[in-house]
C-alpha atoms as a PDB file:
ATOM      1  CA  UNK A   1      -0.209  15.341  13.358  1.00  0.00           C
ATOM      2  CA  UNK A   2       0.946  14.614  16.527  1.00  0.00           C
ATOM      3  CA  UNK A   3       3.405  11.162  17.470  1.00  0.00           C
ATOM      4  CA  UNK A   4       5.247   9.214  19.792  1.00  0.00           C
ATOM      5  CA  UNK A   5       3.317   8.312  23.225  1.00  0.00           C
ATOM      6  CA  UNK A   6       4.636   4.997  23.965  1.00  0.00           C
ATOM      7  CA  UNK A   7       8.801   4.432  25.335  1.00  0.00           C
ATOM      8  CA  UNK A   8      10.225   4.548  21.976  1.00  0.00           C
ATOM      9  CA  UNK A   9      11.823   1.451  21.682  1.00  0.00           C
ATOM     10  CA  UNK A  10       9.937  -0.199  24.137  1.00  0.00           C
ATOM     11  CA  UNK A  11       6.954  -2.175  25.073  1.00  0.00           C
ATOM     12  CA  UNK A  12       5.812   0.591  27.170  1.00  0.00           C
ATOM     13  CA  UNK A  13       2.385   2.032  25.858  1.00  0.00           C
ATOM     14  CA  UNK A  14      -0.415   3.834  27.510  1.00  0.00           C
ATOM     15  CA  UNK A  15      -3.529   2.122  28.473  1.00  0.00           C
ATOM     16  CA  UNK A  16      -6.613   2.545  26.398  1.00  0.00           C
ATOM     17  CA  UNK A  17      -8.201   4.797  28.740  1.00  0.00           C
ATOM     18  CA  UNK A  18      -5.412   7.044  28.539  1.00  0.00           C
ATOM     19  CA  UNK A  19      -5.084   6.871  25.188  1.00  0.00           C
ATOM     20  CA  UNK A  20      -8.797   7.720  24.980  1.00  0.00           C
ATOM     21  CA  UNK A  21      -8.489  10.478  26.944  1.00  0.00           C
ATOM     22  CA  UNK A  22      -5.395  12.295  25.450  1.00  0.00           C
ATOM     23  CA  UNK A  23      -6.732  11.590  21.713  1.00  0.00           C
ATOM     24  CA  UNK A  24      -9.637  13.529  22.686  1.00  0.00           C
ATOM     25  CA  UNK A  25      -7.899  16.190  24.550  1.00  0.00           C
ATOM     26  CA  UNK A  26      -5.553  16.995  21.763  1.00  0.00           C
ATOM     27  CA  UNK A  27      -8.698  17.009  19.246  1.00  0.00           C
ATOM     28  CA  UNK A  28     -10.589  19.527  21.725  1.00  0.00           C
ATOM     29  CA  UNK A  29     -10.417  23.151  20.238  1.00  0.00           C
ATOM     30  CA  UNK A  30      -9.066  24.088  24.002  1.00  0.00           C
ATOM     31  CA  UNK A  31      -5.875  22.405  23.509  1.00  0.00           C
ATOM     32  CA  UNK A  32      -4.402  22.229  19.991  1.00  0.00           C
ATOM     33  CA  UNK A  33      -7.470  21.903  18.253  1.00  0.00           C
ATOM     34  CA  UNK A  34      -6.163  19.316  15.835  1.00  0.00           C
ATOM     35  CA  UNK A  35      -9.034  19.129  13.437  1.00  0.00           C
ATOM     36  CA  UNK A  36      -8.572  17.511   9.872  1.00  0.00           C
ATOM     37  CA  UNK A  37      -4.598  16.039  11.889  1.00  0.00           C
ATOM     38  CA  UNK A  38      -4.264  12.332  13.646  1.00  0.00           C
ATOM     39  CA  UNK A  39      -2.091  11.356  16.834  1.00  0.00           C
ATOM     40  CA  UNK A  40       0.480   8.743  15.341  1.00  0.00           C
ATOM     41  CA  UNK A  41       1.340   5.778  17.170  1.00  0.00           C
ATOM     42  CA  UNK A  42      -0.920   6.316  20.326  1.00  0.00           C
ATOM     43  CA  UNK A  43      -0.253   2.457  21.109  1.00  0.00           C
ATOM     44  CA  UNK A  44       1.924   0.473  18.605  1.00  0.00           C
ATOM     45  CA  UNK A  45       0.592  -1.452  16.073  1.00  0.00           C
ATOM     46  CA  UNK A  46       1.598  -4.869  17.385  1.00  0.00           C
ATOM     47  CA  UNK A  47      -1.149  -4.339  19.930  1.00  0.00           C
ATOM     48  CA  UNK A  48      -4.040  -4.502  17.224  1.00  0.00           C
ATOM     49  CA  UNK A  49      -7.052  -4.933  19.455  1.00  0.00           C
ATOM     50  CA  UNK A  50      -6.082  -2.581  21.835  1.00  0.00           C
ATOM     51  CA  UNK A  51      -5.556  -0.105  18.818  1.00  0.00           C
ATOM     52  CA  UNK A  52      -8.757  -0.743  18.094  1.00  0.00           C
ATOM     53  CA  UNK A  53     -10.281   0.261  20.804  1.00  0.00           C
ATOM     54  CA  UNK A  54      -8.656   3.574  21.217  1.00  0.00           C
ATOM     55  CA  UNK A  55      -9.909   4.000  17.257  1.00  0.00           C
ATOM     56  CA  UNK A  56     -13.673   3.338  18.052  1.00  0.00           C
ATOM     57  CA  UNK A  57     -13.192   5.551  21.418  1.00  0.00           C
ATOM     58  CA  UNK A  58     -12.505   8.756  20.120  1.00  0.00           C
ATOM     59  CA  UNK A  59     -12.969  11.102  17.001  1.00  0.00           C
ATOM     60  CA  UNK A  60      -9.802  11.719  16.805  1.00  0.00           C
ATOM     61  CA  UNK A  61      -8.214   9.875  13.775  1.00  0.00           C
ATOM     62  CA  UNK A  62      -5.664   7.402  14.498  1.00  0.00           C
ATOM     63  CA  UNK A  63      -2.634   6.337  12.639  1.00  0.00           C
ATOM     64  CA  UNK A  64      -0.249   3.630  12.102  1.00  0.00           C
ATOM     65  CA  UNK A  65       2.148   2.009   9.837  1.00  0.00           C
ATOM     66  CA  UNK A  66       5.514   3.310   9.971  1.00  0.00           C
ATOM     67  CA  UNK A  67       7.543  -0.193  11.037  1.00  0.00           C
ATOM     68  CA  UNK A  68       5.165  -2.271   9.390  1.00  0.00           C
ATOM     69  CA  UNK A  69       6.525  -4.979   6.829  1.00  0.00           C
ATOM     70  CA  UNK A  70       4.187  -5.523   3.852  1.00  0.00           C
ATOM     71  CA  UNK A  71       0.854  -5.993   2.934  1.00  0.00           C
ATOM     72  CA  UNK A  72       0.193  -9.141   4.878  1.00  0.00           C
ATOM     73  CA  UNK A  73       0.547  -7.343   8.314  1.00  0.00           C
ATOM     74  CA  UNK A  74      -1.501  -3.805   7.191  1.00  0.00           C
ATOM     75  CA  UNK A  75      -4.570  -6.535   5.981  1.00  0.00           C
ATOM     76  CA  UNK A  76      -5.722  -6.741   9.325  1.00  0.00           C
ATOM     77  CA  UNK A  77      -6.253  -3.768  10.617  1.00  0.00           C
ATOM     78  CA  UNK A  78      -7.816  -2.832   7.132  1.00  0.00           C
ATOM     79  CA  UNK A  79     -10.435  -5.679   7.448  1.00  0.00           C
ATOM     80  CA  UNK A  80     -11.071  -4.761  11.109  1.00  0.00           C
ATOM     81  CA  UNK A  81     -11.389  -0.748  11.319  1.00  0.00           C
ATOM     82  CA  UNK A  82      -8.397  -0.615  13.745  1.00  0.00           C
ATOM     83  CA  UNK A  83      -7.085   2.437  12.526  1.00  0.00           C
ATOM     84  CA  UNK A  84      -8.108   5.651  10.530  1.00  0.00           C
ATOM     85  CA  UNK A  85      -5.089   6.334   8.562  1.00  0.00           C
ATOM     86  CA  UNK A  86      -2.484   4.062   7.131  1.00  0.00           C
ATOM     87  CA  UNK A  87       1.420   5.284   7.429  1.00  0.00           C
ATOM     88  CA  UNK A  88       3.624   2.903   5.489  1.00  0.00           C
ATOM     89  CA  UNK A  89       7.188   3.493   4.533  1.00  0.00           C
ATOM     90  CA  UNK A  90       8.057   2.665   1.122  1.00  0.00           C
ATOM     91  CA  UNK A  91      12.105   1.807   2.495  1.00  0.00           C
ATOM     92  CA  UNK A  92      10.643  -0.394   4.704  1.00  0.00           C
ATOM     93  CA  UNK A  93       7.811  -1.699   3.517  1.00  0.00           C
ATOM     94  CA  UNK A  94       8.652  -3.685   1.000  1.00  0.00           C
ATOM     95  CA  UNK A  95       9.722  -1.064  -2.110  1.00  0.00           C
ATOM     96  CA  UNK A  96       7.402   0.824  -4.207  1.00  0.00           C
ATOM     97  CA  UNK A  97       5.147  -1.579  -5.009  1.00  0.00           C
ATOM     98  CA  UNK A  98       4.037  -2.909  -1.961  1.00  0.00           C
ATOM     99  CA  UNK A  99       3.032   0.148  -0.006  1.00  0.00           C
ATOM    100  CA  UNK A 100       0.537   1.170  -3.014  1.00  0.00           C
ATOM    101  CA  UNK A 101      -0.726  -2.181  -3.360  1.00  0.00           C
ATOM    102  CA  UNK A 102      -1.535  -1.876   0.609  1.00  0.00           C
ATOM    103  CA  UNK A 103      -3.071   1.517   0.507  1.00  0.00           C
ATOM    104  CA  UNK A 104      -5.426   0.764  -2.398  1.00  0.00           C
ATOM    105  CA  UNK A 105      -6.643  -1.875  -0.240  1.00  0.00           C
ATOM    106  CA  UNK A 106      -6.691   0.178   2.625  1.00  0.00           C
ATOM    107  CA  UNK A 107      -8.183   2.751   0.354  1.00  0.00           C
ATOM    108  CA  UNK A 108     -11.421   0.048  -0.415  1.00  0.00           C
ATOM    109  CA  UNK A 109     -12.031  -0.336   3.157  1.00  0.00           C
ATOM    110  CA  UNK A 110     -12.454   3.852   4.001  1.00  0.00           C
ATOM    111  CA  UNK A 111      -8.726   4.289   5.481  1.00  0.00           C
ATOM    112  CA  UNK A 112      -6.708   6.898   3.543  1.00  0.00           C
ATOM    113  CA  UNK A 113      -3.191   6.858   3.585  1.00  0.00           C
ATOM    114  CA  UNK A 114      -0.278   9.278   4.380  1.00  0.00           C
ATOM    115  CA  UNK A 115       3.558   8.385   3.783  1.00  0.00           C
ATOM    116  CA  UNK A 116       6.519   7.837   6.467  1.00  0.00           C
ATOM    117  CA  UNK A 117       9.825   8.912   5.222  1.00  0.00           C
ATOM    118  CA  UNK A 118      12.759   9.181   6.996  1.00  0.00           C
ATOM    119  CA  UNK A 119      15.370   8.521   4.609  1.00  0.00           C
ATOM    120  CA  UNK A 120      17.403  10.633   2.386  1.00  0.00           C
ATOM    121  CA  UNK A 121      16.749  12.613  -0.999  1.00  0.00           C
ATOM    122  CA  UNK A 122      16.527   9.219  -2.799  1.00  0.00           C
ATOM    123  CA  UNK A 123      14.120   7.723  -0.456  1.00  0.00           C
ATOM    124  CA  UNK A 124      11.956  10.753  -0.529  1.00  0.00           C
ATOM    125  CA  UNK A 125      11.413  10.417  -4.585  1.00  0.00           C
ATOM    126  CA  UNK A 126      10.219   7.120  -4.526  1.00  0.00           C
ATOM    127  CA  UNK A 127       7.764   8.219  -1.814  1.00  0.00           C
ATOM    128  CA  UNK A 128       6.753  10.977  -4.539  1.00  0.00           C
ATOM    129  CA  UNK A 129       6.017   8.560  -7.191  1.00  0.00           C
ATOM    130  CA  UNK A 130       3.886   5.932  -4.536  1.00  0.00           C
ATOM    131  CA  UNK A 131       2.085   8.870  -3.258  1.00  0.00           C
ATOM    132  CA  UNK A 132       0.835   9.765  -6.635  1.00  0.00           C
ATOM    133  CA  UNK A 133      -0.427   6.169  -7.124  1.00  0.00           C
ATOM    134  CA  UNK A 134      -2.663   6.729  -3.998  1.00  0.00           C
ATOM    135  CA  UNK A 135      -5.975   8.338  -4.150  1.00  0.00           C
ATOM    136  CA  UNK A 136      -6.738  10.854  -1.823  1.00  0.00           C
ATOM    137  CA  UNK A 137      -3.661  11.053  -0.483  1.00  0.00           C
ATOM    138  CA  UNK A 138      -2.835  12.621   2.725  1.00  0.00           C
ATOM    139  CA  UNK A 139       0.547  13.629   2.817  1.00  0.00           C
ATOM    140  CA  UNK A 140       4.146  12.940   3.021  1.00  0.00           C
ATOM    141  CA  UNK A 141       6.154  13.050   6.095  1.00  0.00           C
ATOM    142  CA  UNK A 142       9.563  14.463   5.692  1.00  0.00           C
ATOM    143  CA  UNK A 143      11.862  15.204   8.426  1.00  0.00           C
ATOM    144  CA  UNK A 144      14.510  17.207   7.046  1.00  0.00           C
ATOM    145  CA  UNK A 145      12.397  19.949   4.797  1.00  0.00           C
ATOM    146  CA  UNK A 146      13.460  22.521   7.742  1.00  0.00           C
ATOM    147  CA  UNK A 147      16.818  21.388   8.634  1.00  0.00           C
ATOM    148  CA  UNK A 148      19.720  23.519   7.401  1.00  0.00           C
ATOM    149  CA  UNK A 149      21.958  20.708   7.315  1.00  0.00           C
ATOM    150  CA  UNK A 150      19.793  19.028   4.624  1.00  0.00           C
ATOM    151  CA  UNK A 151      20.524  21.995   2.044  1.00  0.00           C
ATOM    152  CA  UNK A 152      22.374  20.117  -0.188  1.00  0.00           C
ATOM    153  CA  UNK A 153      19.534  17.299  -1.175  1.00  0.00           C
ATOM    154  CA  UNK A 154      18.272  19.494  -4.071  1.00  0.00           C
ATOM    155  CA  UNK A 155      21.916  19.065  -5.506  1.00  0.00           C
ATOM    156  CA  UNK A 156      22.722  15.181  -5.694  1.00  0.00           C
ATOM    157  CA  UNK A 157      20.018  14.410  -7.789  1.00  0.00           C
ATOM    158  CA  UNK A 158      20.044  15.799 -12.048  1.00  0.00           C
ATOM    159  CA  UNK A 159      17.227  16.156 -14.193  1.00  0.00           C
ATOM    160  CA  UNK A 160      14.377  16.938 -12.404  1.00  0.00           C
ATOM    161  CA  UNK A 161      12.281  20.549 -11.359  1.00  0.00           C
ATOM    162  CA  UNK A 162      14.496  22.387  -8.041  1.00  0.00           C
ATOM    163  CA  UNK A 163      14.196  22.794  -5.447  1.00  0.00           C
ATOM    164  CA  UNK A 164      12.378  19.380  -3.827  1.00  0.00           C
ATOM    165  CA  UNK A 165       9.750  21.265  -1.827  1.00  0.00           C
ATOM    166  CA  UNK A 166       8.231  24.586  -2.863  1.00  0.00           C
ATOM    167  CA  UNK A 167       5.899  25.596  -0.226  1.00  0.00           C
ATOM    168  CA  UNK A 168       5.187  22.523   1.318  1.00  0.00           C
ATOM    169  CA  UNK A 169       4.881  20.350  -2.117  1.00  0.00           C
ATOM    170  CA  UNK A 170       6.826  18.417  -4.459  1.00  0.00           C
ATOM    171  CA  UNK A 171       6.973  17.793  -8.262  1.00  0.00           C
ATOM    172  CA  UNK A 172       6.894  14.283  -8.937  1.00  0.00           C
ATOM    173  CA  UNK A 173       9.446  13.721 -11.674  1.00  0.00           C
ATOM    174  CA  UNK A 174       8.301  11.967 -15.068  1.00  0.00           C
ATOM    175  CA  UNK A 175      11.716  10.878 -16.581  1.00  0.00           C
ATOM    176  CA  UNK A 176      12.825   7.261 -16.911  1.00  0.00           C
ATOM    177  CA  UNK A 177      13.234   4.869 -13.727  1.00  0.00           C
ATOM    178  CA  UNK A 178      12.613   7.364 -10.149  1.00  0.00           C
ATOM    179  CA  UNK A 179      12.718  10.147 -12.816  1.00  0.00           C
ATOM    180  CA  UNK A 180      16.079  11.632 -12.029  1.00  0.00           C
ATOM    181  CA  UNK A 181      19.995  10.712 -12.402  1.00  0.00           C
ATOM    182  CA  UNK A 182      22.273  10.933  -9.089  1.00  0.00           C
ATOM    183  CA  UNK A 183      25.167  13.155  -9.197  1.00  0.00           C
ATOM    184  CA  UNK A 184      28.318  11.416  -8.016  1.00  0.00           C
ATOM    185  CA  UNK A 185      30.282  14.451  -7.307  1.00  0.00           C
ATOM    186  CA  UNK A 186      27.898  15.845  -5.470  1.00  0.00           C
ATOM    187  CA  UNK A 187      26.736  13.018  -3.272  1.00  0.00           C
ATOM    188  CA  UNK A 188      31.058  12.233  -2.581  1.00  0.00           C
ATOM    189  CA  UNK A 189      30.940  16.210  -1.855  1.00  0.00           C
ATOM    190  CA  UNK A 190      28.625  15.344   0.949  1.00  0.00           C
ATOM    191  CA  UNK A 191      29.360  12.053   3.146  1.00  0.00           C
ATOM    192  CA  UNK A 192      28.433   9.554   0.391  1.00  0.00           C
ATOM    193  CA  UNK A 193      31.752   8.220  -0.281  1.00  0.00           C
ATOM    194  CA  UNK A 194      30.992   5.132  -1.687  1.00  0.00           C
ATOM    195  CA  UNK A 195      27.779   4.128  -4.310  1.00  0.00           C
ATOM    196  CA  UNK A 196      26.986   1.889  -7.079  1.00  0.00           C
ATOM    197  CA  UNK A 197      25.137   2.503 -10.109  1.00  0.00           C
ATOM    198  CA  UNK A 198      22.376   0.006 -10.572  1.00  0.00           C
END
């Protein structure tokens, strides 16, 4: 997968032609040769029709999703074909239900869904358990599998199957609630100084 072409933060996007043109570029075995990927974000989602466009103008799968807010604003680009791939993020999205209940619907119109996650340890298993509710899932986008300064996730969480990620998946944990029970000392060991148990 491939992301960010617009000013991050910004209004700033490419025009369709562009976006055209660089979707297939990156898809063309001469480049990167991104078969079975998708380029993320080629123009931001609050520009639906011009979304659109780039979708219909290449074969190069296009996603979106990430800062969407429930099921009401996925709907549509479901019901229109202006994207490929759905990206939601279950911490921003609305929770656990939500995100599922948009990517089955998704799912009924041909899209298939992947998962955003840039939150913590937490965050990550209740992506886990919404990603198993999906059929034909994609995958699950985690940004701090290969950081070094993320080695102590596998230890603020009790009761499930360590480490998180064994070569490139996870075990989605079947006990009660997300399946796991924090550990305070742990998480006060590293930067979480205050909590509350819910």
């Amino acid at each position: 997968a491939s992301d960010h072409y617009q000013g991050w933060g910004s209004n700033v996007n490419l025009d369709v032609e562009s976006a055209i043109k660089l979707a297939d570029a990156m898809s063309s075995p001469s480049c990167q040769g991104m078969t079975g990927g998708w380029m993320e974000d080629i123009i931001q989602w609050w520009y639906p029709e011009q979304l659109a466009q780039v979708t219909a103008g290449t074969n190069m799968p296009i996603l979106t999703g990430e800062d969407m807010y429930r099921f009401r604003e996925l709907q549509p680009f479901a019901d229109g074909n202006k994207i490929d791939f759905f990206h939601p993020d279950q911490a921003t999205f609305g929770g656990i239900h939500e995100p599922r209940l948009a990517a089955m619907y998704a799912y009924e119109r041909g899209i298939l869904s992947a998962l955003h996650c840039s939150g913590g340890p937490f965050s990550f298993i209740a992506s886990l358990h919404v990603a198993a509710g999906i059929p034909e899932f994609l995958a699950l986008e985690f940004h701090y599998l290969d950081d070094g300064a993320y080695w102590w996730f596998d230890t603020v969480m009790d009761g499930m199957p360590k480490p998180l990620f064994d070569d490139g998946f996870a075990t989605v944990p079947n006990g009660p609630g997300l399946g796991f029970t924090p550990n305070a000392a742990n998480m006060s060991a590293n930067r979480a100084s205050t909590w509350t148990k819910v």
